[in-house]
Protein backbone atom coordinates (compact mmCIF):
# COMPACT_ATOMS: atom_id res chain seq x y z
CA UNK A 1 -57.67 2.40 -153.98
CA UNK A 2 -54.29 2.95 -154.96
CA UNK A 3 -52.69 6.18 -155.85
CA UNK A 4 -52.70 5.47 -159.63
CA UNK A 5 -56.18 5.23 -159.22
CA UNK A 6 -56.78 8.19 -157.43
CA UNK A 7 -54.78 9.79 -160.22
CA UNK A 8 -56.68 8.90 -162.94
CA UNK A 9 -59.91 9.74 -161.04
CA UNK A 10 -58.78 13.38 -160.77
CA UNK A 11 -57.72 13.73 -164.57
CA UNK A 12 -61.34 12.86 -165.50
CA UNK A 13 -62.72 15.40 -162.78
CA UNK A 14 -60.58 17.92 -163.87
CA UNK A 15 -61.37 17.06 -167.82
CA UNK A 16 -64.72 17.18 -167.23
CA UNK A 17 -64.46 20.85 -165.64
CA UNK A 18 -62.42 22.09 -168.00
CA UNK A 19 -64.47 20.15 -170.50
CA UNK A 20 -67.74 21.87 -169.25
CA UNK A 21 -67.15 25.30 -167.63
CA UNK A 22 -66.04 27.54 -170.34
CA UNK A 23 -65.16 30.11 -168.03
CA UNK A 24 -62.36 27.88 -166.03
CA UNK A 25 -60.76 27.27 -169.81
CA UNK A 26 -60.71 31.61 -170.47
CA UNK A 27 -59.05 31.82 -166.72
CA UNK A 28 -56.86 29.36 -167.00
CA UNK A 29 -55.70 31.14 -170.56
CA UNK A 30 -55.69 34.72 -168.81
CA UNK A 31 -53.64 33.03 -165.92
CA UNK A 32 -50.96 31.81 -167.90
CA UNK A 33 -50.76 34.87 -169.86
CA UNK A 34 -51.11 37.46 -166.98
CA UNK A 35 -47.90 34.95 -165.58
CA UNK A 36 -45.57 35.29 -168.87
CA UNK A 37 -46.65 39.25 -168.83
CA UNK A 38 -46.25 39.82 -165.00
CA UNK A 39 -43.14 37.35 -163.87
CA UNK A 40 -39.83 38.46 -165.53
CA UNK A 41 -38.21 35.36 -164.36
CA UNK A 42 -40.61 33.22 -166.86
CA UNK A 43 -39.38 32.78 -170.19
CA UNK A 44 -42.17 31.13 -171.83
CA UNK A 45 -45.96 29.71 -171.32
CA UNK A 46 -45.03 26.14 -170.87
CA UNK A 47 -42.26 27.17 -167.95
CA UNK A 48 -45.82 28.37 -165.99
CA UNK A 49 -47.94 25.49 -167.21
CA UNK A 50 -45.50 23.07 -166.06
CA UNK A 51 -43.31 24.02 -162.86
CA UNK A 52 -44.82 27.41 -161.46
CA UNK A 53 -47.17 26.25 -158.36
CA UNK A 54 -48.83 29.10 -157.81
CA UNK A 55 -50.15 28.65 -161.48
CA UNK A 56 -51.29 24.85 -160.66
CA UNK A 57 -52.72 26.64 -157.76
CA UNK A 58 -55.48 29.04 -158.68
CA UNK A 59 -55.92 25.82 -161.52
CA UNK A 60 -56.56 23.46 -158.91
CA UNK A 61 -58.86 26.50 -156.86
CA UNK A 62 -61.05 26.86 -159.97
CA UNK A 63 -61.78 23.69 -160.87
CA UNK A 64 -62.92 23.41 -156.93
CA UNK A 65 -64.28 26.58 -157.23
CA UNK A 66 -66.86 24.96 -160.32
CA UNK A 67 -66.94 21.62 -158.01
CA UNK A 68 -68.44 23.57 -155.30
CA UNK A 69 -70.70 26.10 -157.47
CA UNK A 70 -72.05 22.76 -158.91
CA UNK A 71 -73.24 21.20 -155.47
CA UNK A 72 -70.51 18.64 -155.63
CA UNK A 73 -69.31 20.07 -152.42
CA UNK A 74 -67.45 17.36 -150.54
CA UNK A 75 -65.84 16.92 -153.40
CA UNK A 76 -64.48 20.36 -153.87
CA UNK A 77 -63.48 20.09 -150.06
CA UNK A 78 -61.49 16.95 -150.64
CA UNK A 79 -60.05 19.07 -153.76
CA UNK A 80 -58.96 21.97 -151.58
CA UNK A 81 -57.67 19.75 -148.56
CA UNK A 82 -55.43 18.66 -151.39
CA UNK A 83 -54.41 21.64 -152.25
CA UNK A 84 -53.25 22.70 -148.91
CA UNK A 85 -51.11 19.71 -149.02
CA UNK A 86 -49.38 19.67 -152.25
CA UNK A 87 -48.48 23.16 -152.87
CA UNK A 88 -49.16 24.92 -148.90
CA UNK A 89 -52.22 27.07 -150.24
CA UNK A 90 -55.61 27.33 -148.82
CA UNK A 91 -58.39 28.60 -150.33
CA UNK A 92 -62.14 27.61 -149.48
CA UNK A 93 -64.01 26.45 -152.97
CA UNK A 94 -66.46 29.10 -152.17
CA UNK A 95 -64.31 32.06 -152.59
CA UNK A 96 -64.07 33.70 -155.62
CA UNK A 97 -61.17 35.20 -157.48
CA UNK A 98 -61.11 37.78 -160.21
């Protein structure tokens, strides 16, 4: 499978979360504002949404997080393996935040 394959596969997972789970959509919202409110060095709610990795983050962690709380749990492991690679954060799909 190559990687714009993979790609693609994880837009449509993460569509059809976001799609799905109302709650991920209010977090995600809450997130980016609590970011703009909280981080004086962000200037505006797209800076966050597209270069702040702790934002893409907690994203990535609650879209495992509904993965996981779905039964889709391999999945939500190879989600959070991910992670761990791409921006150096580890957090188990099971955990819960906020």
């Amino acid at each position: 499978m190559g990687g714009a394959e993979r790609v693609t596969q994880l837009i449509e997972i993460f569509i059809d979360v976001l799609m799905s789970e109302k709650y991920v959509r209010l977090a995600a919202r809450a997130d980016l504002l609590a970011t703009k409110v909280r981080d004086p060095s962000c200037l505006s709610y797209s800076q966050a949404l597209l270069y702040y990795k702790g934002f893409h983050a907690i994203q990535a962690h609650r879209i495992s997080h509904a993965l996981w709380a779905r039964g889709q749990t391999i999945l939500a492991l190879a989600l959070q393996s991910r992670m761990s690679e791409v921006f150096a954060v580890d957090i188990h799909p099971g955990a819960r935040i906020g």
